[in-house]
Protein backbone atom coordinates (compact mmCIF):
# COMPACT_ATOMS: atom_id res chain seq x y z
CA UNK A 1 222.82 118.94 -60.38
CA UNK A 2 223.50 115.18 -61.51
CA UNK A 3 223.97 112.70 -58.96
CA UNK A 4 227.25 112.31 -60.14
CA UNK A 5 228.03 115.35 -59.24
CA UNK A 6 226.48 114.74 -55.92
CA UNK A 7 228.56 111.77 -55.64
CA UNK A 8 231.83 113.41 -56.29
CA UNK A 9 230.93 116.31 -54.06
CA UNK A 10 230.53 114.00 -51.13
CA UNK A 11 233.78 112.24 -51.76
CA UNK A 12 235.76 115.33 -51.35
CA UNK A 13 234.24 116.78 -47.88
CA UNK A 14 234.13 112.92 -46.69
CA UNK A 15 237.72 113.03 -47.32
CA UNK A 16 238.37 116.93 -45.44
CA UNK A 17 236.19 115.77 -42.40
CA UNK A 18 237.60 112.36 -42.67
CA UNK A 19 241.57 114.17 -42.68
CA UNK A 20 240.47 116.24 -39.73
CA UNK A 21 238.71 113.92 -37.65
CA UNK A 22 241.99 111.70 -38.40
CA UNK A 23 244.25 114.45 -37.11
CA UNK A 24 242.35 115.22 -33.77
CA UNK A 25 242.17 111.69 -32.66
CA UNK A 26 246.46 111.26 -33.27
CA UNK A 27 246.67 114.88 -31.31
CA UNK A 28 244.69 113.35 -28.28
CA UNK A 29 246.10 110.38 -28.37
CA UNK A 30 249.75 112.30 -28.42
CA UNK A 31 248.37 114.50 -25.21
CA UNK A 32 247.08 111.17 -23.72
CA UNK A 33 249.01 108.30 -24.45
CA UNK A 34 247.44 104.68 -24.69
CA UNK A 35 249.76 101.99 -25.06
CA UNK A 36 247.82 100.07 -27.68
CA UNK A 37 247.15 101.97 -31.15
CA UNK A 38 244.13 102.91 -31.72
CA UNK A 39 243.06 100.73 -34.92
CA UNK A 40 240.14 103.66 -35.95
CA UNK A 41 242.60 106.03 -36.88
CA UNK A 42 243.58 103.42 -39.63
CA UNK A 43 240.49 103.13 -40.92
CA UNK A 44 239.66 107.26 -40.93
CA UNK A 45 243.11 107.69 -42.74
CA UNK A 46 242.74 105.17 -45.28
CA UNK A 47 239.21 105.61 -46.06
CA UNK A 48 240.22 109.55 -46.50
CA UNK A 49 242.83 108.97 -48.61
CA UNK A 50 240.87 106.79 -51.09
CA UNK A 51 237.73 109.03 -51.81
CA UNK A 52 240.09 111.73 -51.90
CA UNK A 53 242.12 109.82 -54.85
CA UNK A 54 238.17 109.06 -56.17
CA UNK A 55 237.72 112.66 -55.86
CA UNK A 56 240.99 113.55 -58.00
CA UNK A 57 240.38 110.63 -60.68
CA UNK A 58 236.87 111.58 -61.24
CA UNK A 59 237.36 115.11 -61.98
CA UNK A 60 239.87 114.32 -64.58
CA UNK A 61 238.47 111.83 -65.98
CA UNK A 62 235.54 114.14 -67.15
CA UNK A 63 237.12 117.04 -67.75
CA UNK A 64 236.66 119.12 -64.70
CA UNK A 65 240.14 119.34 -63.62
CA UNK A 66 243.04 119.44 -65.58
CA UNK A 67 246.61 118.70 -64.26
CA UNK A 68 247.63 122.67 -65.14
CA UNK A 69 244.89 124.14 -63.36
CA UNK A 70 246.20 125.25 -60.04
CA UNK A 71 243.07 123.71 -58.09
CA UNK A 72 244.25 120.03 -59.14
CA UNK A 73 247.72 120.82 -58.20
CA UNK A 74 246.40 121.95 -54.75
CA UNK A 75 244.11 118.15 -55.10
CA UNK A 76 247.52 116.47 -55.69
CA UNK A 77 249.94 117.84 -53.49
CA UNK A 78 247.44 117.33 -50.46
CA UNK A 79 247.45 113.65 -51.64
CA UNK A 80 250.53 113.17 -52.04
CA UNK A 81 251.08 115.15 -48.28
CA UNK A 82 248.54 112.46 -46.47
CA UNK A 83 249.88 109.42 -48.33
CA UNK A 84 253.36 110.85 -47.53
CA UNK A 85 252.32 110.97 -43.91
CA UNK A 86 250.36 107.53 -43.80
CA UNK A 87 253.53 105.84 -45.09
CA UNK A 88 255.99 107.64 -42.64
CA UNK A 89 253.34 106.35 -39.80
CA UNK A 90 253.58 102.75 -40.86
CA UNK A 91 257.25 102.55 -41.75
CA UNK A 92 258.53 104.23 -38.51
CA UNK A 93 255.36 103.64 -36.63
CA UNK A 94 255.75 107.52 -35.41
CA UNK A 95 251.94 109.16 -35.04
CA UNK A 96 253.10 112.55 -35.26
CA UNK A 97 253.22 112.98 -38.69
CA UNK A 98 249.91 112.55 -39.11
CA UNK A 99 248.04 115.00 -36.31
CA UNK A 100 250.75 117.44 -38.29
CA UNK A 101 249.98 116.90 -42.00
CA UNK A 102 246.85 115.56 -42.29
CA UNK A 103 245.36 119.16 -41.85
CA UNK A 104 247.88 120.52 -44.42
CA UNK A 105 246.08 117.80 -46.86
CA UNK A 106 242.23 119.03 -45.69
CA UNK A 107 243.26 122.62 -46.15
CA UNK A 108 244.73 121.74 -49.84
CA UNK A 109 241.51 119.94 -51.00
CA UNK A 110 239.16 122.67 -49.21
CA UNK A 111 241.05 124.68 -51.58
CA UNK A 112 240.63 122.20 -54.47
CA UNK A 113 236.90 122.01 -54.06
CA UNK A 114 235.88 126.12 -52.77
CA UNK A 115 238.13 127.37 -55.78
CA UNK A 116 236.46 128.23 -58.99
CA UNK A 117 238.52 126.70 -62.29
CA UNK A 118 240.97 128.66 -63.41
CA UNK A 119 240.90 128.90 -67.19
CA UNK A 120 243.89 129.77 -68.82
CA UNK A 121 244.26 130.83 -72.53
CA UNK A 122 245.19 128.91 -75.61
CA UNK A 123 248.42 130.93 -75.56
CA UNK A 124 249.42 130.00 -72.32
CA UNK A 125 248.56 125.64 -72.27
CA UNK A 126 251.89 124.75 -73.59
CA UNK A 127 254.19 121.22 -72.81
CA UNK A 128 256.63 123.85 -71.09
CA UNK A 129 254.06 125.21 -68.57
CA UNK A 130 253.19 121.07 -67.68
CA UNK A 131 257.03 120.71 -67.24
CA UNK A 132 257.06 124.22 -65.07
CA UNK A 133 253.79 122.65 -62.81
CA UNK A 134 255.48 119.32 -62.46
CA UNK A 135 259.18 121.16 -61.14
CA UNK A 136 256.95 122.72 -59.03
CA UNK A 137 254.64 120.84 -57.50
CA UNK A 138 257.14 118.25 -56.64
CA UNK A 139 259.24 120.84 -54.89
CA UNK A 140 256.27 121.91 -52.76
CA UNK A 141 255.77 118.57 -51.73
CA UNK A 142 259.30 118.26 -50.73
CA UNK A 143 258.98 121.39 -48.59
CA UNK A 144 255.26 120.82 -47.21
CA UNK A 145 256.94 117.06 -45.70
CA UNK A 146 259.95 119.32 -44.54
CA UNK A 147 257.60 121.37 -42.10
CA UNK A 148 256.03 118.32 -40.48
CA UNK A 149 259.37 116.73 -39.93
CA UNK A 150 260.28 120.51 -38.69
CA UNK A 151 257.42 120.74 -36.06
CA UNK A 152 257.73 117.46 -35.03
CA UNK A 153 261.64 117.91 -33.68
CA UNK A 154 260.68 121.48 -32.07
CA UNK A 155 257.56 119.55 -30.42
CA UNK A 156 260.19 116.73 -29.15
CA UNK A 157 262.58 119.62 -28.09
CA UNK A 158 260.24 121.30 -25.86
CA UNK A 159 258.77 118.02 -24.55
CA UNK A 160 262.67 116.98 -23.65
CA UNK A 161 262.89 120.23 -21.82
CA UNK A 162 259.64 120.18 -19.85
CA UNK A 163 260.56 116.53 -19.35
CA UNK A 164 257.61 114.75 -20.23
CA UNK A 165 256.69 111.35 -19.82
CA UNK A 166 258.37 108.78 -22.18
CA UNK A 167 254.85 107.55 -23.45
CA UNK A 168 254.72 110.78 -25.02
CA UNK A 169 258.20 110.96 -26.46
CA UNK A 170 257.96 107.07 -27.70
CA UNK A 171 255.33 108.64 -30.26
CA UNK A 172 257.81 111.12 -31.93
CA UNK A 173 261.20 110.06 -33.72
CA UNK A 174 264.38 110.76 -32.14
CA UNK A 175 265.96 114.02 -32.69
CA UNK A 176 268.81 112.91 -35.51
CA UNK A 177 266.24 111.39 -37.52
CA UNK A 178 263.73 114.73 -37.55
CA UNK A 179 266.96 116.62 -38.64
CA UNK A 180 268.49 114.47 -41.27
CA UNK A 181 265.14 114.00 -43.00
CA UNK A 182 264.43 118.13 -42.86
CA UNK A 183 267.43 118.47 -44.39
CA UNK A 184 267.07 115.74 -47.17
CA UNK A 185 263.35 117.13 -47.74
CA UNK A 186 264.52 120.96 -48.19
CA UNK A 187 267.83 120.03 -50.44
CA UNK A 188 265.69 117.92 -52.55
CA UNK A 189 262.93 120.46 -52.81
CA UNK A 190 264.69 124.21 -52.95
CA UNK A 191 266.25 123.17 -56.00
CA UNK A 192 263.19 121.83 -57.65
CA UNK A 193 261.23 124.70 -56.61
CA UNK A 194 264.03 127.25 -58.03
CA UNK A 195 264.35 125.17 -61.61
CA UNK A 196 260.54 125.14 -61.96
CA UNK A 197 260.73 129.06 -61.35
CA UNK A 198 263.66 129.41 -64.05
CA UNK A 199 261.46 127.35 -66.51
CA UNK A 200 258.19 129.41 -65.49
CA UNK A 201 260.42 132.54 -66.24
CA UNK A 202 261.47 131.85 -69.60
CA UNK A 203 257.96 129.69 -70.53
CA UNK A 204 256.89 133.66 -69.73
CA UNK A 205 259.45 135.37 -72.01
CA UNK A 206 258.60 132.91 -74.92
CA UNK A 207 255.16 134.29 -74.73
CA UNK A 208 255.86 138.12 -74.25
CA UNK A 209 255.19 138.50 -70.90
CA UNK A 210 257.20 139.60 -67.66
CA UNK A 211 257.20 137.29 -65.08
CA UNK A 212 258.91 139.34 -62.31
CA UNK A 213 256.27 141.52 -62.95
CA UNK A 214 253.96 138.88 -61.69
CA UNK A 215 253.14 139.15 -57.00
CA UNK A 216 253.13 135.37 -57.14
CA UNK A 217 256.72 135.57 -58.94
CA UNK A 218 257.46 138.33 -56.06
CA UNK A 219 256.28 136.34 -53.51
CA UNK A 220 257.58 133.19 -54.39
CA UNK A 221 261.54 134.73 -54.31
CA UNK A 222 259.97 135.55 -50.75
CA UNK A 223 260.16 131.68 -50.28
CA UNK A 224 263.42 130.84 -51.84
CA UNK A 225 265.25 133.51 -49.79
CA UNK A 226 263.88 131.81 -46.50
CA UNK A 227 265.10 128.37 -47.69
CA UNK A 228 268.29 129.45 -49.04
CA UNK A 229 268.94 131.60 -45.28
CA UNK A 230 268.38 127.77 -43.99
CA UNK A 231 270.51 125.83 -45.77
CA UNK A 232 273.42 128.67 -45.41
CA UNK A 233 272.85 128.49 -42.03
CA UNK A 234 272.70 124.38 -42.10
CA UNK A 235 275.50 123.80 -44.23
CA UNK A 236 277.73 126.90 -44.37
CA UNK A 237 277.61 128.29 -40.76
CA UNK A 238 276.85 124.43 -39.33
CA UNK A 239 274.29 125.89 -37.20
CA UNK A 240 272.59 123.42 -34.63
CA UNK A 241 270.01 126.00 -33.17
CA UNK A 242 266.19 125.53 -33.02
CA UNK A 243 266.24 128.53 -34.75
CA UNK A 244 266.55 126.62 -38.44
CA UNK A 245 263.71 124.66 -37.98
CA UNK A 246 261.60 127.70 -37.32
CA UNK A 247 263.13 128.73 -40.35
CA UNK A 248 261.82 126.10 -42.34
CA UNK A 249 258.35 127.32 -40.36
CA UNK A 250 258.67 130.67 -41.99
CA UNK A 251 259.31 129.24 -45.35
CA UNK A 252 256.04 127.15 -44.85
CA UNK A 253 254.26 129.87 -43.93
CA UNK A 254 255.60 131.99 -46.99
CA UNK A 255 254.54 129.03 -49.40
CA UNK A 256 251.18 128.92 -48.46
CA UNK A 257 251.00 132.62 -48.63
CA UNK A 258 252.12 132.21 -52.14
CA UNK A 259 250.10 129.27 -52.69
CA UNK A 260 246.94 130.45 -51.25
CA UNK A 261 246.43 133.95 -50.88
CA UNK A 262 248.28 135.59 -54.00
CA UNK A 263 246.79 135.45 -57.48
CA UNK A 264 248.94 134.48 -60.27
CA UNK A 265 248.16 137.81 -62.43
CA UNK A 266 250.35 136.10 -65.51
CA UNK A 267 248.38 132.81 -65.59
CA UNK A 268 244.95 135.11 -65.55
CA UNK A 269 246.11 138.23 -67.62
């Protein structure tokens, strides 16, 4: 083992522990509010987030990764989730959305790192299948940010209800902003997430295989049928209910399922 090696290694469980550690300190501080921020959760966050993007550059930069390999799109998307979530803290100055996401990045890169390379075929490393990653990784991203926003308005609605203090509820956004941007994240990301099936589908057929064939394929429909229930309900039935958000919950849930626990048989033959 090559010090470099040992280098990179390091960056990427600084970065988990560093996500995690990150997290817990924004919970307690939610469950025990201080008036002044607390300037170490800064420093955590952003020193995460940089060996993490050390972590990424380095393994593609010699060859380790490479941006089709589900493992780096795992590396990305929890990137792009904690810088999604840093940014949201420091525009709207809301903690929330990091003690939500910042796991959802540690548990991506976990993945990243624990996950042997997948090594696909000649056959199958084609410009379509980059274009079919790309649809898709973007709309996971959409969809990962749409269950933090999610959580966060079902945390504010129960705190409402048991009538909390307003130290608490000054660390959340109000309940129109939560709901507007779950509904921009999921429209931007259900139709991203169905196009980069279609081209995955097709990208299949040009090689002679079935893709409905595939449990990831299966499983993924799983996803787009939760979605789809939520925006009918949003935008065709005008629901208002906690209920949707849950909804996008399920559809979370279903995505890391898909994500995480089901092997992509046509990617591995």
């Amino acid at each position: 083992m090559t010090l470099l090696t040992v280098i990179w290694a390091l960056l990427g469980w600084f970065s988990v522990f560093g996500y995690l550690i990150a997290s817990a300190l924004v919970l307690l501080r939610l469950w025990r509010p201080q008036r002044q921020p607390l300037p170490l959760i800064q420093h955590i966050a952003v020193a995460a987030i940089t060996c993490h993007l050390f972590y990424l550059l380095e393994g593609v930069l010699t060859n380790r990764l490479k941006l089709d390999m589900p493992e780096t799109v795992a590396l990305v998307l929890g990137l792009l989730v904690a810088l999604g979530a840093f940014g949201q803290w420091r525009l709207r100055k809301v903690e929330a959305y990091l003690g939500i996401l910042l796991p959802l990045s540690a548990i991506l890169l976990a993945f990243g790192i624990f996950e042997n390379p997948t090594e696909l075929s000649p056959e199958l490393r084609r410009d379509i299948l980059v274009i079919h990653v790309t649809f898709l990784m973007v709309g996971y991203l959409m969809l990962l940010l749409s269950f933090g926003t999610s959580v966060t308005h079902l945390l504010t609605l129960s705190f409402l209800k048991r009538k909390r203090s307003l130290a608490i509820l000054d660390k959340f956004p109000p309940l129109e902003v939560t709901e507007q941007l779950t509904n921009k994240l999921v429209l931007l990301g259900f139709p991203l997430l169905v196009l980069g099936m279609v081209i995955g589908a097709f990208w299949a057929r040009s090689i002679g295989r079935d893709a409905w064939s595939d449990p990831k394929v299966a499983f993924s429909i799983l996803t787009v049928g939760i979605f789809s229930v939520y925006l009918y309900a949003r935008f065709v039935r005008k629901w208002k209910s906690p209920m949707l958000f849950w909804l996008v919950v399920a559809g979370f849930v279903s995505l890391l399922v898909t994500f995480f626990a089901v092997r992509h048989t046509l990617a591995t033959g």
